[in-house]
N, C-alpha and C. Protein backbone atom coordinates (compact mmCIF):
# COMPACT_ATOMS: atom_id res chain seq x y z
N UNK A 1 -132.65 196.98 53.79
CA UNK A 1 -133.69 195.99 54.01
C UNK A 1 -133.47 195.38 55.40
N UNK A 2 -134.47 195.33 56.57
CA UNK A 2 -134.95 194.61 57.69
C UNK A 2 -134.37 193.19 57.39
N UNK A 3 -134.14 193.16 58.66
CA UNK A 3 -134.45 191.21 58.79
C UNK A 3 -135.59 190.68 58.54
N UNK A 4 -136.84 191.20 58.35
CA UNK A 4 -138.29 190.61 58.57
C UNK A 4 -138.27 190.23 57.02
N UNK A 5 -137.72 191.62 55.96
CA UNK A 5 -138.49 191.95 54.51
C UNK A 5 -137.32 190.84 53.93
N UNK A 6 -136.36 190.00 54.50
CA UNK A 6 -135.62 189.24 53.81
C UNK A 6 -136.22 187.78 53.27
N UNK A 7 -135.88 187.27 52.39
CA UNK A 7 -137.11 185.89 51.89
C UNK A 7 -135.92 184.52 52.37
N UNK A 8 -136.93 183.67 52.56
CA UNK A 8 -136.15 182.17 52.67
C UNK A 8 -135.13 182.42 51.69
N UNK A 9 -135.78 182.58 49.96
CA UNK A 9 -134.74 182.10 48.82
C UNK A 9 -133.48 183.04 49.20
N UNK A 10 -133.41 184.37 49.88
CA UNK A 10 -132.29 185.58 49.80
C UNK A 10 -131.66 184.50 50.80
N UNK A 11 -132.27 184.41 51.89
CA UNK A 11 -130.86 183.87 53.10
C UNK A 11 -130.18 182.53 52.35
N UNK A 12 -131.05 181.38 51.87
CA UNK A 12 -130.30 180.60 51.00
C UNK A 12 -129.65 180.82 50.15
N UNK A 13 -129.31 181.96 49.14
CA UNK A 13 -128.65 182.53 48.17
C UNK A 13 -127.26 183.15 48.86
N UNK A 14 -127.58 183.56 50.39
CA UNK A 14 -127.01 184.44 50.88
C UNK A 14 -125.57 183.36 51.57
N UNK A 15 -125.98 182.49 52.17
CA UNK A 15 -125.76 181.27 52.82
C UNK A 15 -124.86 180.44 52.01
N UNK A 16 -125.07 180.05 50.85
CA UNK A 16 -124.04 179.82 49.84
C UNK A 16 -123.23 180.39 49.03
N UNK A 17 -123.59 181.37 48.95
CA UNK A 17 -122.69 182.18 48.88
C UNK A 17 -121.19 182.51 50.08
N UNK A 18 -121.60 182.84 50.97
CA UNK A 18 -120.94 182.96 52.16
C UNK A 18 -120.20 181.37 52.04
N UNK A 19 -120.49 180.26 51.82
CA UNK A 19 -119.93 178.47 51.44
C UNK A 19 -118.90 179.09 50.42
N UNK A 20 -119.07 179.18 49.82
CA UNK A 20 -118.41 179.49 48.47
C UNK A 20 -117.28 180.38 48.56
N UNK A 21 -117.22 181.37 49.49
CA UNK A 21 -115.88 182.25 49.74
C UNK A 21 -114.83 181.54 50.31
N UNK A 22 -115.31 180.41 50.83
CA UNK A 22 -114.12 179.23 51.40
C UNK A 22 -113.62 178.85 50.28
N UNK A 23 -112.11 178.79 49.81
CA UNK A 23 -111.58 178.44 48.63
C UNK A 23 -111.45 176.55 49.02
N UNK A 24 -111.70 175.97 50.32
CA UNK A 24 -111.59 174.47 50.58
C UNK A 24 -113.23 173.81 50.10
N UNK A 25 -113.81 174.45 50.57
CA UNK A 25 -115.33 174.43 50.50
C UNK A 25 -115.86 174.08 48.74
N UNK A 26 -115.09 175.44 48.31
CA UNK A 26 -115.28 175.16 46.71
C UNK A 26 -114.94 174.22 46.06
N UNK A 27 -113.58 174.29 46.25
CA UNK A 27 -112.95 172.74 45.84
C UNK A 27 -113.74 171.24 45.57
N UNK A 28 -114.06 171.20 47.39
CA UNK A 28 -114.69 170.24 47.58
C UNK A 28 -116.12 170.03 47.08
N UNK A 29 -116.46 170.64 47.02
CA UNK A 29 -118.01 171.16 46.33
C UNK A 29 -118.01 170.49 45.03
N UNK A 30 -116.95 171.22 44.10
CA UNK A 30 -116.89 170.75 42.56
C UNK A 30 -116.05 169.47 42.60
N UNK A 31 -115.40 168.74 43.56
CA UNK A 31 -115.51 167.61 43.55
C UNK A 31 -116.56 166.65 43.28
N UNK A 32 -117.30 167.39 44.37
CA UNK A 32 -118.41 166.36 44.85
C UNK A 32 -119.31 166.18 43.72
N UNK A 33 -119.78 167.32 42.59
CA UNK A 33 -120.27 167.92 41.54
C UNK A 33 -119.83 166.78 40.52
N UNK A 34 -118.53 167.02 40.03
CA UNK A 34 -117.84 165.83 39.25
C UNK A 34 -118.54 164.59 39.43
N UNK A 35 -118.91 163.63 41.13
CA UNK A 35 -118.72 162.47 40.98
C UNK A 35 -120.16 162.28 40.36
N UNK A 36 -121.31 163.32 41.10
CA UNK A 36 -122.62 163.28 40.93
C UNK A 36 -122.88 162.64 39.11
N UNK A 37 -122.33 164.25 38.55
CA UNK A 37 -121.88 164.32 37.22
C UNK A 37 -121.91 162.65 36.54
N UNK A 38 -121.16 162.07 36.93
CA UNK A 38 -120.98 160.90 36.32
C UNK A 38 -122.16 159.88 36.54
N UNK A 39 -122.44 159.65 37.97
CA UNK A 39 -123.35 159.28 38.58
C UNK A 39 -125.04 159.29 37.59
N UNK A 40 -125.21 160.24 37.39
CA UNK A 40 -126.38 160.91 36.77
C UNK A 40 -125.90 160.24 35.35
N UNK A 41 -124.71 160.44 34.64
CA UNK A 41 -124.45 159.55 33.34
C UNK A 41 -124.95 158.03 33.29
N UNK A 42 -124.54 157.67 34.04
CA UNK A 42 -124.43 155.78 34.25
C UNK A 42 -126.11 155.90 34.47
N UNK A 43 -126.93 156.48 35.41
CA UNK A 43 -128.03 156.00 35.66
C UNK A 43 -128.99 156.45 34.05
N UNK A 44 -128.42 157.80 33.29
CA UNK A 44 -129.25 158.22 32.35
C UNK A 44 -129.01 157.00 30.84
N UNK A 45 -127.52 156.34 30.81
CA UNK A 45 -127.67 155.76 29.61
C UNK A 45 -127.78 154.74 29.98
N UNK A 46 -128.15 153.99 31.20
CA UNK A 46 -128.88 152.92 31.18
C UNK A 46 -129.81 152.94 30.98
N UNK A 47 -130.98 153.72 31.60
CA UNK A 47 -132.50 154.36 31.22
C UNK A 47 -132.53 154.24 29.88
N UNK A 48 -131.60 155.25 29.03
CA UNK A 48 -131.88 155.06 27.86
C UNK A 48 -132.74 153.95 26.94
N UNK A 49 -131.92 152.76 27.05
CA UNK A 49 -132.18 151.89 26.13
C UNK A 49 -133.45 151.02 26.69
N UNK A 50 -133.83 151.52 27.99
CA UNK A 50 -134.62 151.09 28.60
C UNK A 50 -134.28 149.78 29.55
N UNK A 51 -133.12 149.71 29.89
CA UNK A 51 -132.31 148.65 30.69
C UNK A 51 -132.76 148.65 31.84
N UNK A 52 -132.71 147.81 33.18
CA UNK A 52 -133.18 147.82 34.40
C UNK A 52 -131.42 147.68 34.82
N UNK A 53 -130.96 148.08 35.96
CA UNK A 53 -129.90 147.25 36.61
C UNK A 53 -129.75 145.94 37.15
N UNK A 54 -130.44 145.46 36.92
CA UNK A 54 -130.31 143.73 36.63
C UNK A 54 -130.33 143.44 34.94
N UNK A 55 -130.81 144.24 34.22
CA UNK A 55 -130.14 143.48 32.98
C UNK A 55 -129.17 143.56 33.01
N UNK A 56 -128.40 145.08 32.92
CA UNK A 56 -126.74 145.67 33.17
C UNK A 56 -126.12 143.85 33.99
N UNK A 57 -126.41 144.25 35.22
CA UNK A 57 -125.79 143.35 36.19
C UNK A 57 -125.80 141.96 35.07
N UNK A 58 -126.57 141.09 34.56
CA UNK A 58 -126.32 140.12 34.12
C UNK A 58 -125.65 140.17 32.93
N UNK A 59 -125.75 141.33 32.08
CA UNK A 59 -124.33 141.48 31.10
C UNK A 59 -123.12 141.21 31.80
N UNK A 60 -123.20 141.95 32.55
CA UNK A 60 -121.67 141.96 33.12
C UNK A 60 -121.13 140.83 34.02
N UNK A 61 -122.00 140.10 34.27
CA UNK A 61 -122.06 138.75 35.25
C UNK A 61 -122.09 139.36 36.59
N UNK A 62 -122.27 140.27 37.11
CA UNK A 62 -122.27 140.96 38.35
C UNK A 62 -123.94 140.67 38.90
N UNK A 63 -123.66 140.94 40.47
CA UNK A 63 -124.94 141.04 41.06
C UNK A 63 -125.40 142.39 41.08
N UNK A 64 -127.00 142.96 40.97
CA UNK A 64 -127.04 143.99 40.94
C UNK A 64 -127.22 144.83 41.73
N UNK A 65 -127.00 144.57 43.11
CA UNK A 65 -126.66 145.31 44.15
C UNK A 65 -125.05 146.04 43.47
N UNK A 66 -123.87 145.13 42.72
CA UNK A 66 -122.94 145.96 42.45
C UNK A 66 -123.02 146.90 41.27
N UNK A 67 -123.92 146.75 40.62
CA UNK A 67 -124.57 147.78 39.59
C UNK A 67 -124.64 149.30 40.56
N UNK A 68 -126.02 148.77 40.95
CA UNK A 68 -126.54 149.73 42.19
C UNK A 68 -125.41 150.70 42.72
N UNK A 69 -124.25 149.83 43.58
CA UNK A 69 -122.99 150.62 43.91
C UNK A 69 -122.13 151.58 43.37
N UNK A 70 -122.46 150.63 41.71
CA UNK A 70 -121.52 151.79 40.73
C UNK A 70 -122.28 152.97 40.41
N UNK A 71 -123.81 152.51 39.99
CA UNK A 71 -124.62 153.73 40.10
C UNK A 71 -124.40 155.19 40.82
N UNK A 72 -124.85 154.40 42.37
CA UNK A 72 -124.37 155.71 43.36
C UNK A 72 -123.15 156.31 43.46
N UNK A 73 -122.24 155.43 43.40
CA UNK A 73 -121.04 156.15 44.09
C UNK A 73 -120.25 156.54 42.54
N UNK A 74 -120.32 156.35 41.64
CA UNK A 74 -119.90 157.15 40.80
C UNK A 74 -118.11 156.17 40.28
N UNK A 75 -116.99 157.05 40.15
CA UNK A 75 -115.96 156.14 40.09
C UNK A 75 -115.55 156.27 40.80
N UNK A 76 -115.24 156.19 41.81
CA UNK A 76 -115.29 156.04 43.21
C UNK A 76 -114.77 154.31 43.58
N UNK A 77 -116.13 153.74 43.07
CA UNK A 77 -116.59 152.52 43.21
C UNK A 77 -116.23 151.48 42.24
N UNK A 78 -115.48 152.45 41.10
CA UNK A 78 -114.70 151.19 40.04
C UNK A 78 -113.78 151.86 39.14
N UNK A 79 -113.22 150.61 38.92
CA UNK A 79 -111.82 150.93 37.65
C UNK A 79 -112.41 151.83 36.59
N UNK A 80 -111.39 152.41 35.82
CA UNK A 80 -111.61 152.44 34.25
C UNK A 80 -112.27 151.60 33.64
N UNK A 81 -111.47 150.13 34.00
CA UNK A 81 -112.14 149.24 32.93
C UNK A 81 -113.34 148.57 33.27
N UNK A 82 -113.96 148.36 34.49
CA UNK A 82 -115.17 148.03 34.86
C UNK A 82 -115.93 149.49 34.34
N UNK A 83 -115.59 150.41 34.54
CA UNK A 83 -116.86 151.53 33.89
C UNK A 83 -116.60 151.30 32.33
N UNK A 84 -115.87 150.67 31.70
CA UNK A 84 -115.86 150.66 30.39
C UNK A 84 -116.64 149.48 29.83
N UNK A 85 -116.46 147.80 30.88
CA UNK A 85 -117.46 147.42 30.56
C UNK A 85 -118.78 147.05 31.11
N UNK A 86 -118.99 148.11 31.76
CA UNK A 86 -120.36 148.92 32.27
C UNK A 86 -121.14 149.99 31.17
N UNK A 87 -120.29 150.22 30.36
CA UNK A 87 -121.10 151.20 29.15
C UNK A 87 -120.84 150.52 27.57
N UNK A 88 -120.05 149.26 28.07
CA UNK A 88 -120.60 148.31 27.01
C UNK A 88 -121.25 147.23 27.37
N UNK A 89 -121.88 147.03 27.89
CA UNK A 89 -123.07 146.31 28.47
C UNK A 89 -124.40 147.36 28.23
N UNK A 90 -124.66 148.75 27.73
CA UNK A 90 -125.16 149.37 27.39
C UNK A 90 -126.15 149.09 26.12
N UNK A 91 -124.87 148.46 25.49
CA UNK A 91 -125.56 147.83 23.62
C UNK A 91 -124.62 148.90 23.14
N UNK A 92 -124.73 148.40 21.45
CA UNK A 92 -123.67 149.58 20.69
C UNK A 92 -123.89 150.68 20.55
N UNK A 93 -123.18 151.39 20.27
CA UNK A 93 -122.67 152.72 20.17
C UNK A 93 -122.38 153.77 21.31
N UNK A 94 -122.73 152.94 22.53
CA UNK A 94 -121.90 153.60 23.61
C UNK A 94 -121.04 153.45 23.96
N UNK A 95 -120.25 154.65 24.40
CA UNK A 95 -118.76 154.48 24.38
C UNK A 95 -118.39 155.35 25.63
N UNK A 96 -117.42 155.18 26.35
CA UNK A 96 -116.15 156.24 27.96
C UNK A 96 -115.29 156.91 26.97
N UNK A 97 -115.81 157.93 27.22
CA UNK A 97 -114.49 159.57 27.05
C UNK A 97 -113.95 159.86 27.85
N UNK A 98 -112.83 159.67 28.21
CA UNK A 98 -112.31 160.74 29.27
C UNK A 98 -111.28 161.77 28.65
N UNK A 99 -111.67 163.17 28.94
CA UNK A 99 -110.68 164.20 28.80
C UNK A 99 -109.64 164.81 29.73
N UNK A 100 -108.58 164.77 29.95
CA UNK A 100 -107.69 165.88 30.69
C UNK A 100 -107.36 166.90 30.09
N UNK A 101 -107.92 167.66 30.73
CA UNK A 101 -107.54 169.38 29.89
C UNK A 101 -106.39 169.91 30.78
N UNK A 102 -105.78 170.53 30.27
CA UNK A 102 -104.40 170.73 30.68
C UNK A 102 -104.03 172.21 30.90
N UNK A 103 -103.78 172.92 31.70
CA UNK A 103 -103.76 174.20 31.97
C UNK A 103 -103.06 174.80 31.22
N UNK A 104 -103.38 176.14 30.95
CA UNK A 104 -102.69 177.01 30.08
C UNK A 104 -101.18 177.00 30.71
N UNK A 105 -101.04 176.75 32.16
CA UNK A 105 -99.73 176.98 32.44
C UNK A 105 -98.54 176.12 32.58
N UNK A 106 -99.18 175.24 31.85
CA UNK A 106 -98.34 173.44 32.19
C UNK A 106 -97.21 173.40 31.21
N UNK A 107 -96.16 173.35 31.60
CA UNK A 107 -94.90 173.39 30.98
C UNK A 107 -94.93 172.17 29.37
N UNK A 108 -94.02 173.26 28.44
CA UNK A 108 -94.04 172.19 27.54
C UNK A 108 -92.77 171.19 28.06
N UNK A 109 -93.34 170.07 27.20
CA UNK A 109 -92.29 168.47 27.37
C UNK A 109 -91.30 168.60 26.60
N UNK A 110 -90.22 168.37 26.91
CA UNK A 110 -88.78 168.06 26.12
C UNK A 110 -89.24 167.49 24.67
């Protein structure tokens, strides 16, 4: 195949791909993925209940510009325990999971 018969979507497919053979690139990538990840959490179970970030913010006694902050930047931007009571300011039955999964190759403990 020509350079002409190639499509926008192939060189973009092509293009990240070529990103992706960088083993630093990747890394950083699924970093960045992770914080989004969370990011997209905080903004979806606030939506949920139909909350604005100024209600959040006045649960928590915070201004909601620092809502806003935690929003974007993910945890980044706060403790454990401020994201914990950031998703109890939610209303009940929401609750912070965090998992560490542990590699198949991680030594057993004494």
């Amino acid at each position: 195949m020509d350079e002409s018969q190639i499509t926008g979507s192939q060189r973009y497919e092509a293009f990240w791909a070529k990103q992706f053979q960088n083993p630093e690139f990747a890394r950083l990538y699924a970093e960045e993925a992770e914080k989004k990840s969370l990011w997209l959490a905080l903004v979806e179970a606030r939506q949920a209940p139909g909350l604005t970030q100024a209600q959040v913010a006045e649960r928590l006694g915070l201004t909601t510009r620092k809502v806003a902050r935690m929003e974007q930047h993910g945890y980044e931007s706060c403790s454990v325990d401020t994201l914990r009571r950031y998703v109890r300011a939610l209303g009940e039955g929401y609750e912070v999971c965090i998992t560490i999964h542990l590699p198949a190759s991680a030594p057993a403990s004494a």
